[in-house]
Every structure is written in C-alpha cells, then in structure tokens.
N, C-alpha and C. Protein backbone atom coordinates (compact mmCIF):
# COMPACT_ATOMS: atom_id res chain seq x y z
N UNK A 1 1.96 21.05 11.08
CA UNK A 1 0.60 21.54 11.14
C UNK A 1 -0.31 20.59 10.38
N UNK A 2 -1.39 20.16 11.03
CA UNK A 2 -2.22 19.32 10.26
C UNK A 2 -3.68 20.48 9.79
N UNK A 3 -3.93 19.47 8.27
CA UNK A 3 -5.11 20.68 7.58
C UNK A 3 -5.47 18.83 7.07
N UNK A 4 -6.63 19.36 7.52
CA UNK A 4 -7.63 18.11 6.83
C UNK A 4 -8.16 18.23 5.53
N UNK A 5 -8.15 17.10 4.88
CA UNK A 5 -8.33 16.93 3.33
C UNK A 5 -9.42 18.15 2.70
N UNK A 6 -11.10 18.18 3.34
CA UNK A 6 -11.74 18.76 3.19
C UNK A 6 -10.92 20.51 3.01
N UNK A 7 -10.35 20.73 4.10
CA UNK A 7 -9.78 21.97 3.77
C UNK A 7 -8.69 22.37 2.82
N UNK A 8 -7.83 21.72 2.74
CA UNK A 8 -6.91 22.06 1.28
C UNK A 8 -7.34 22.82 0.11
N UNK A 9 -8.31 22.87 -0.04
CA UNK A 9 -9.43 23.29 -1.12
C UNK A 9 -9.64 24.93 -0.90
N UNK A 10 -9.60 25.32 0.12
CA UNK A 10 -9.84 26.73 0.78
C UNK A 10 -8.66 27.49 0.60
N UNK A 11 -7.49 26.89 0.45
CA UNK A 11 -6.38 27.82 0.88
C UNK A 11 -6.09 28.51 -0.26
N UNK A 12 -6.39 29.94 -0.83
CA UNK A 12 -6.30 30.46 -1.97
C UNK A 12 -5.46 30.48 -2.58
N UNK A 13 -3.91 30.41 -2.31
CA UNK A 13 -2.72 30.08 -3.20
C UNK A 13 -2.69 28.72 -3.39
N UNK A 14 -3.57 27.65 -2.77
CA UNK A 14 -3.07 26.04 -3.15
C UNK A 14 -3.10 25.76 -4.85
N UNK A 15 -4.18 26.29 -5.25
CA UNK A 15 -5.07 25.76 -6.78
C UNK A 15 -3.69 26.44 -7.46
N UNK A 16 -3.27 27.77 -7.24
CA UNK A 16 -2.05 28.15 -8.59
C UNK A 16 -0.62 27.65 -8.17
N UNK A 17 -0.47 27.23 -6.69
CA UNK A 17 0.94 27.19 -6.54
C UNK A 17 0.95 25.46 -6.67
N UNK A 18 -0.01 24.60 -6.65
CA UNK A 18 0.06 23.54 -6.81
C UNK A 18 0.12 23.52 -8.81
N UNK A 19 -0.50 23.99 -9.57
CA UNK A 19 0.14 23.79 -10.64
C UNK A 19 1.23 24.64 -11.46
N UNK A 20 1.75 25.55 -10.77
CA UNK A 20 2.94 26.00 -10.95
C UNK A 20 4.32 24.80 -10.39
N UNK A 21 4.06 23.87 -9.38
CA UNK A 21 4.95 22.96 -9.10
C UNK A 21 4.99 21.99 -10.00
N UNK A 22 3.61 21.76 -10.28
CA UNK A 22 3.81 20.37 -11.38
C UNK A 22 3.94 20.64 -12.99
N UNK A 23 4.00 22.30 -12.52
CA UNK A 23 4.28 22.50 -14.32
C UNK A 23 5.82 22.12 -14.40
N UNK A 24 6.58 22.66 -13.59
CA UNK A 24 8.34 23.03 -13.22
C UNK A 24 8.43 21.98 -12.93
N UNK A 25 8.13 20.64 -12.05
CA UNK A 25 8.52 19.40 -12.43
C UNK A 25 8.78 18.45 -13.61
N UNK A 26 7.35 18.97 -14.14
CA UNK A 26 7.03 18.27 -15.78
C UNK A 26 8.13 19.17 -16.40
N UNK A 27 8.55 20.42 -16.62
CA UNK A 27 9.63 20.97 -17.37
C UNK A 27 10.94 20.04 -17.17
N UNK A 28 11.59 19.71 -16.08
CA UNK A 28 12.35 19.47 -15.68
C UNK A 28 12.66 17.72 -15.54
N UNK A 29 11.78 16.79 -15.45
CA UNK A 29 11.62 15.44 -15.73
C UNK A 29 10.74 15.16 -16.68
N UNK A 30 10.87 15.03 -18.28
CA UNK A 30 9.98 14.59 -19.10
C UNK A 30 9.06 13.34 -18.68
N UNK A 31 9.50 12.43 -18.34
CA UNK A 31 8.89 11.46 -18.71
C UNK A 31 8.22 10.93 -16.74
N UNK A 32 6.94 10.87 -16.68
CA UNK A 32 6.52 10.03 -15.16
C UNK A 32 5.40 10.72 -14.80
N UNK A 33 4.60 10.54 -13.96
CA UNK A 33 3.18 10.92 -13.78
C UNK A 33 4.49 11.43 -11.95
N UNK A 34 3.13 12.52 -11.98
CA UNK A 34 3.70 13.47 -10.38
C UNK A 34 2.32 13.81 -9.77
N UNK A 35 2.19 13.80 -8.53
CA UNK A 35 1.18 14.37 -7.85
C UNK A 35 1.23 14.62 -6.41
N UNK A 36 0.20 15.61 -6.16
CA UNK A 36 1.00 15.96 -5.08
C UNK A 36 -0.71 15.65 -4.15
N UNK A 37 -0.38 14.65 -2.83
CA UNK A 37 -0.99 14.43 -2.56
C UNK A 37 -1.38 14.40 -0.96
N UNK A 38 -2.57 13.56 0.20
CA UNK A 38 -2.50 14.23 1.32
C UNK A 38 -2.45 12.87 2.24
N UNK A 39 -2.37 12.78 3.15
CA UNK A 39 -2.46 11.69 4.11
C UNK A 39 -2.77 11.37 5.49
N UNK A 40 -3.82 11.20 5.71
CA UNK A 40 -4.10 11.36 6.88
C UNK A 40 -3.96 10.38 7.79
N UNK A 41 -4.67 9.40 8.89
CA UNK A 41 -4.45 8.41 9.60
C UNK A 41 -5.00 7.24 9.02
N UNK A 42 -6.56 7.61 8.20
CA UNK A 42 -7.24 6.53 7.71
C UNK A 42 -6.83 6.42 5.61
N UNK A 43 -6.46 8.15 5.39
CA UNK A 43 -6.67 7.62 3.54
C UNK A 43 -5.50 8.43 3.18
N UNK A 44 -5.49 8.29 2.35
CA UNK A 44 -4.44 8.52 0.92
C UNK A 44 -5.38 9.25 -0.07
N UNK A 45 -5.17 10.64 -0.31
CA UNK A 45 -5.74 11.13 -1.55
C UNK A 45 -4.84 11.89 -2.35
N UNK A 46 -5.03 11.97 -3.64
CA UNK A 46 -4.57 12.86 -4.86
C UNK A 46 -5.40 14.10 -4.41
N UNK A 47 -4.24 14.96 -4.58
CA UNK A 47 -5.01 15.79 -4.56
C UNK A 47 -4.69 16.70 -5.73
N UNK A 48 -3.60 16.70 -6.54
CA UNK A 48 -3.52 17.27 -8.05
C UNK A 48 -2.69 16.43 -8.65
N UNK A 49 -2.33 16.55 -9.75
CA UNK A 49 -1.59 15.40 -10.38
C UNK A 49 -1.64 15.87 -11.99
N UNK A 50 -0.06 15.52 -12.46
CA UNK A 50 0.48 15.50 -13.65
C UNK A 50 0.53 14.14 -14.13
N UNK A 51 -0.42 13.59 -15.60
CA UNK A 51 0.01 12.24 -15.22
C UNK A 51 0.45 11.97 -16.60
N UNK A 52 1.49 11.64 -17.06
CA UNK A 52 2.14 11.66 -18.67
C UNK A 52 1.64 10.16 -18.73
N UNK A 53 2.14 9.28 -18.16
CA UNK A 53 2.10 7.96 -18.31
C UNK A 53 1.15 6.88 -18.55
N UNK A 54 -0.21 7.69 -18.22
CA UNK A 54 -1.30 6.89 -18.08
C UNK A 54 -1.47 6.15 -17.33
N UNK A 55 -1.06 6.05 -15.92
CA UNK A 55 -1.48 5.33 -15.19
C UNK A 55 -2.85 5.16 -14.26
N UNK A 56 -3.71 4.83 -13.64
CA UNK A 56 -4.87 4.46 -13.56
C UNK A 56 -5.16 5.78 -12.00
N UNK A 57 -4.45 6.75 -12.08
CA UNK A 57 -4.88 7.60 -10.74
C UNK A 57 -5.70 8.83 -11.30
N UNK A 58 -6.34 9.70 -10.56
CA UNK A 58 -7.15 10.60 -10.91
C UNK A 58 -7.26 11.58 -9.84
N UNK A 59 -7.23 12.95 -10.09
CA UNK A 59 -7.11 13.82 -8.98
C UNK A 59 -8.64 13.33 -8.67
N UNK A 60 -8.39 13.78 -7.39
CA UNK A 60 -9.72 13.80 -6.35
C UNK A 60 -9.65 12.31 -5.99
N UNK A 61 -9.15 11.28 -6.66
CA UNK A 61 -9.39 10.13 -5.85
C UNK A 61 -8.55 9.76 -4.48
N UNK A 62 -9.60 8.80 -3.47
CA UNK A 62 -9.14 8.74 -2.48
C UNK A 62 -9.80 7.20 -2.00
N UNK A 63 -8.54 6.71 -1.62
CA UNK A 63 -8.59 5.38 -0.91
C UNK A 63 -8.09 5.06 0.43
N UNK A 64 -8.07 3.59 0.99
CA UNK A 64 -8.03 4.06 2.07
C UNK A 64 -5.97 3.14 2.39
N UNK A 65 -5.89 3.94 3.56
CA UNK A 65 -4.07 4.37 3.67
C UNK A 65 -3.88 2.71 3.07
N UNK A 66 -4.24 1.53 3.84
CA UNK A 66 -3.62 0.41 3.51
C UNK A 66 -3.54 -0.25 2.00
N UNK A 67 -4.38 0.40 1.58
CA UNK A 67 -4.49 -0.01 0.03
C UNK A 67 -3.82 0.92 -1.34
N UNK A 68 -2.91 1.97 -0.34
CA UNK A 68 -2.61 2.90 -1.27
C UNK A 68 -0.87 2.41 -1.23
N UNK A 69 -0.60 1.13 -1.09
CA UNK A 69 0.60 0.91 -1.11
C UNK A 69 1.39 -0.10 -1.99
C-alpha cells in the first residue's frame, strides 16, 4: 500500500507507535542512531529518528532519493 509522505502525519497511531519502536530499539541496542523513515520515487525522508550518535540527520528532513545514498 502506498501513503504519501504528506499523509503519514494523519494516521493517529503513527506519532505513539513510532516512538514506542524507537524507544524498544534504543532499549535493546545501546549504542547507533535509528530512524524510521519513507521513500518514495523522487525522495528519501526521516520521518522520526533516535539519534545517540550525533550524526548530521534530523527528523523532518528530506532529500532527494539519489543523494540519500
């Protein structure tokens, strides 16, 4: 089933069941940045994200597919 980026945002269990996953990941792997993100034909976006490591990503950002590699 495809749901376009704009909509992810609507689906009322996304916002708690998306950080109930990355809490139970982070429990379970201390150490690494996790996120859970979307992909369409043209981009690559974050769309939540655990990030321990500091690496340079940020929820909500979005680039485009070829550069997200």
């Amino acid at each position: 089933m495809y749901i376009s980026y704009t909509e992810i945002s609507y689906y009322k269990m996304f916002e708690e069941a998306s950080e109930k996953l990355l809490a139970t990941v982070g429990t379970l792997i201390k150490d690494g940045t996790f996120f859970i993100s979307h992909v369409d034909e043209t981009n690559f976006s974050i769309v939540k994200m655990l990030n321990r490591t500091g690496i340079n990503l940020t929820e909500g950002k979005r680039m485009p597919l070829e550069d997200a590699y």
